[in-house]
Protein backbone atom coordinates (compact mmCIF):
# COMPACT_ATOMS: atom_id res chain seq x y z
CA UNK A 1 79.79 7.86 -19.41
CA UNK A 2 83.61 7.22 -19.38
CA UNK A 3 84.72 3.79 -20.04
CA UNK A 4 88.09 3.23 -19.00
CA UNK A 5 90.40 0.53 -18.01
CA UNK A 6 90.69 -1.25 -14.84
CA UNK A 7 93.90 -2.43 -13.26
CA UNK A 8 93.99 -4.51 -10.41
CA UNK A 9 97.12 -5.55 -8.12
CA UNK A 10 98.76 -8.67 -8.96
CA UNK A 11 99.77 -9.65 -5.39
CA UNK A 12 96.35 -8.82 -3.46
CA UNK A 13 93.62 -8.24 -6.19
CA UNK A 14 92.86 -4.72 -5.02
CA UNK A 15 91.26 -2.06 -7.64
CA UNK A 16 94.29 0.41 -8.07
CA UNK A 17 92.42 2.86 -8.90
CA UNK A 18 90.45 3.29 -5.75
CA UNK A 19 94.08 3.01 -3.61
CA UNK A 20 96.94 5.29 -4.08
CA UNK A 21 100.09 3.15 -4.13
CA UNK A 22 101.53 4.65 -1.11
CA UNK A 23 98.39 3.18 0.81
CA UNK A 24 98.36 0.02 -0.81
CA UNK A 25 101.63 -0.77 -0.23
CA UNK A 26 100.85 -0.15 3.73
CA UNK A 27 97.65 -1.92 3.53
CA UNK A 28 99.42 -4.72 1.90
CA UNK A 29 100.98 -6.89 4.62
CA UNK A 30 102.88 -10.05 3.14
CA UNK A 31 101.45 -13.06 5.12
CA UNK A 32 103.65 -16.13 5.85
CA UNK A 33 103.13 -18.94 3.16
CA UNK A 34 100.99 -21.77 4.44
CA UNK A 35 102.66 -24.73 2.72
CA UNK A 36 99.51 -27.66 2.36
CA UNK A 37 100.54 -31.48 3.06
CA UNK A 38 98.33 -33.56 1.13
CA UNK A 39 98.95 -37.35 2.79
CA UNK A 40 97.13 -39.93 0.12
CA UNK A 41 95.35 -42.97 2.71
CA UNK A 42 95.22 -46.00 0.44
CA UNK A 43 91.32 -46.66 0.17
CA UNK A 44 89.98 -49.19 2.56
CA UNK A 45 89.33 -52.65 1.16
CA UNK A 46 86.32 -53.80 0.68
CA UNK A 47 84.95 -57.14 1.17
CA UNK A 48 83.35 -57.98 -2.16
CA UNK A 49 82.60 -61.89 -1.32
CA UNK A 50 80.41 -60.39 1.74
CA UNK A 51 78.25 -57.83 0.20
CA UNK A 52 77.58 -60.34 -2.99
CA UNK A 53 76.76 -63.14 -0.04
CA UNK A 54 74.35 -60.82 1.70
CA UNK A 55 73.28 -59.67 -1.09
CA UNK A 56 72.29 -63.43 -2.88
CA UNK A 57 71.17 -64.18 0.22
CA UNK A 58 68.28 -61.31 0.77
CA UNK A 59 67.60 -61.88 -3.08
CA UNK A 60 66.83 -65.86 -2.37
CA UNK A 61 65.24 -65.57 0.59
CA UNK A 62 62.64 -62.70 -1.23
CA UNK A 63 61.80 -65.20 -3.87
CA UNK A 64 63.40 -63.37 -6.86
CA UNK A 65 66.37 -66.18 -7.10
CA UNK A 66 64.80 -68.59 -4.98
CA UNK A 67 66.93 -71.43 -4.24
CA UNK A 68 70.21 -70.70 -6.51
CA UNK A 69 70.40 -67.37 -4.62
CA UNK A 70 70.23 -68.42 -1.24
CA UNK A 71 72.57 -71.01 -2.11
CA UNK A 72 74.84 -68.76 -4.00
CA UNK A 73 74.49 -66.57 -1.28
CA UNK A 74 75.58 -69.37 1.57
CA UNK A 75 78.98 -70.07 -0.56
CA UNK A 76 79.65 -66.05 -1.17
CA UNK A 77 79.09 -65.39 2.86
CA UNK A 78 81.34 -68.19 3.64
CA UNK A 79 83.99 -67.10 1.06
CA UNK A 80 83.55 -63.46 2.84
CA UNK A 81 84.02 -64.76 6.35
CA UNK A 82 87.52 -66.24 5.20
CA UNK A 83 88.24 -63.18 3.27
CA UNK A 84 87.34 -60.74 6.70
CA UNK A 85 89.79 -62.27 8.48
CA UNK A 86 92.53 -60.95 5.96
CA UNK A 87 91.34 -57.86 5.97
CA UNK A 88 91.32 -57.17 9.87
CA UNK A 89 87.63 -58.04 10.03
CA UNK A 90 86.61 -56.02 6.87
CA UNK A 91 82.92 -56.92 6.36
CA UNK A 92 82.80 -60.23 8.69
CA UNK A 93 79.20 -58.87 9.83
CA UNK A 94 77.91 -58.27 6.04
CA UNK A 95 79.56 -62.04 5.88
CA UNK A 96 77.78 -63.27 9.37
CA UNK A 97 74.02 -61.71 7.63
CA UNK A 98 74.52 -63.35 4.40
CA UNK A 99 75.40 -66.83 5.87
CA UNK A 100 72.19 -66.43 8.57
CA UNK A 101 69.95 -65.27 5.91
CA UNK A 102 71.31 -67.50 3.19
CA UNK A 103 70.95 -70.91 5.59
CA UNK A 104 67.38 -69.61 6.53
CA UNK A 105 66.32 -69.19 3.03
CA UNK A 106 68.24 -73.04 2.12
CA UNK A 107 66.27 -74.58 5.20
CA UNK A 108 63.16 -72.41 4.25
CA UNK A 109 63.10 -73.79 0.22
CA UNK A 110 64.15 -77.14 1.48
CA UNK A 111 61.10 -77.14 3.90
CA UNK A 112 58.82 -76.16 0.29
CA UNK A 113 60.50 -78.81 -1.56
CA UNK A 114 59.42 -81.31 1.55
CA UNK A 115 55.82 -79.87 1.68
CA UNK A 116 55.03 -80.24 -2.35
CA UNK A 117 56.43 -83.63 -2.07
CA UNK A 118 54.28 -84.79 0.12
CA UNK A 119 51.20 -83.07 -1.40
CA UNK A 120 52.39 -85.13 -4.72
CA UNK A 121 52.12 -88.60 -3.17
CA UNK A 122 49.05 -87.99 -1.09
CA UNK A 123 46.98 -86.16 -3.76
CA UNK A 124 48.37 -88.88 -6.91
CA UNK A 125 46.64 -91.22 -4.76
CA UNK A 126 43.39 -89.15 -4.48
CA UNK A 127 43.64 -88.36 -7.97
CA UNK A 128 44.21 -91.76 -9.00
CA UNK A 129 41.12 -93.28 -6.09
CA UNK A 130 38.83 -90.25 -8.66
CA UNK A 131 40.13 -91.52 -12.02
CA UNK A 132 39.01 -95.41 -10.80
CA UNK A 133 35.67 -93.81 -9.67
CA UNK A 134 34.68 -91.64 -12.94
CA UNK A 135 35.79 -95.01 -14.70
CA UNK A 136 33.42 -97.21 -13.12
CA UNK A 137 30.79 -94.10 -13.19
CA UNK A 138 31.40 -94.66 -17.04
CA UNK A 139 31.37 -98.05 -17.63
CA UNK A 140 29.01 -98.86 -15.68
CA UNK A 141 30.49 -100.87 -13.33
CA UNK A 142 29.86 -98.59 -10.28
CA UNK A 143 26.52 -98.82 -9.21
CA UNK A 144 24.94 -95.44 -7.19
């Protein structure tokens, strides 16, 4: 087993030894140079303020932030929708979802804060109607 050296053409990559140069040099066909344009596009903008508002929005509206995430969410969206029209529209929908979720999940928290409040007052006067009642069971001064 011989081990020799291998040369290979410098303007096609072709084993030398396998091709006389006479029919290299007719295989070998100079092709025109393709000169590449690369054109840089300046990245497209993003609208920030929208994806946080849709974003705080979904997050208060699931109950992981509950009200300071709808809320945060409302002001983001609304910050977004001011910020779209700058940017040619940029994001106005992401903008458009955060405010409708984020106002759904203010009404929706607003609506729980109503509904405890009125389970306070009605049941502090059931609780305090049963405090009067063990009271007088105790002392006496209820008679069964």
């Amino acid at each position: 087993m011989d081990i020799g050296t291998v040369s290979f053409c410098g303007s096609c990559g072709a084993n030398q030894q396998e091709q006389t140069q006479a029919s290299h040099n007719q295989a070998f066909t100079p092709q025109p140079q393709v000169q590449q344009v690369v054109v840089q596009q300046q990245p497209k903008q993003t609208n920030g303020a929208a994806v946080c508002g849709l974003v705080f929005s979904i997050l208060g509206i699931l109950c992981i932030l509950p009200v300071l995430g709808s809320f945060v969410g409302f002001i983001c969206s609304i910050v977004g929708l001011r910020k779209a029209k700058r940017l040619n529209g940029e994001g106005r929908g992401m903008a458009l979802g955060g405010l409708i979720v984020g106002i759904v999940g203010l009404l929706f928290w607003i609506a729980i804060a109503a509904i405890i409040a009125v389970f306070v007052i009605f049941f502090q006067e059931i609780w305090n109607a049963y405090i009067e009642l063990i009271l007088e069971l105790v002392y006496g001064e209820y008679d069964l």
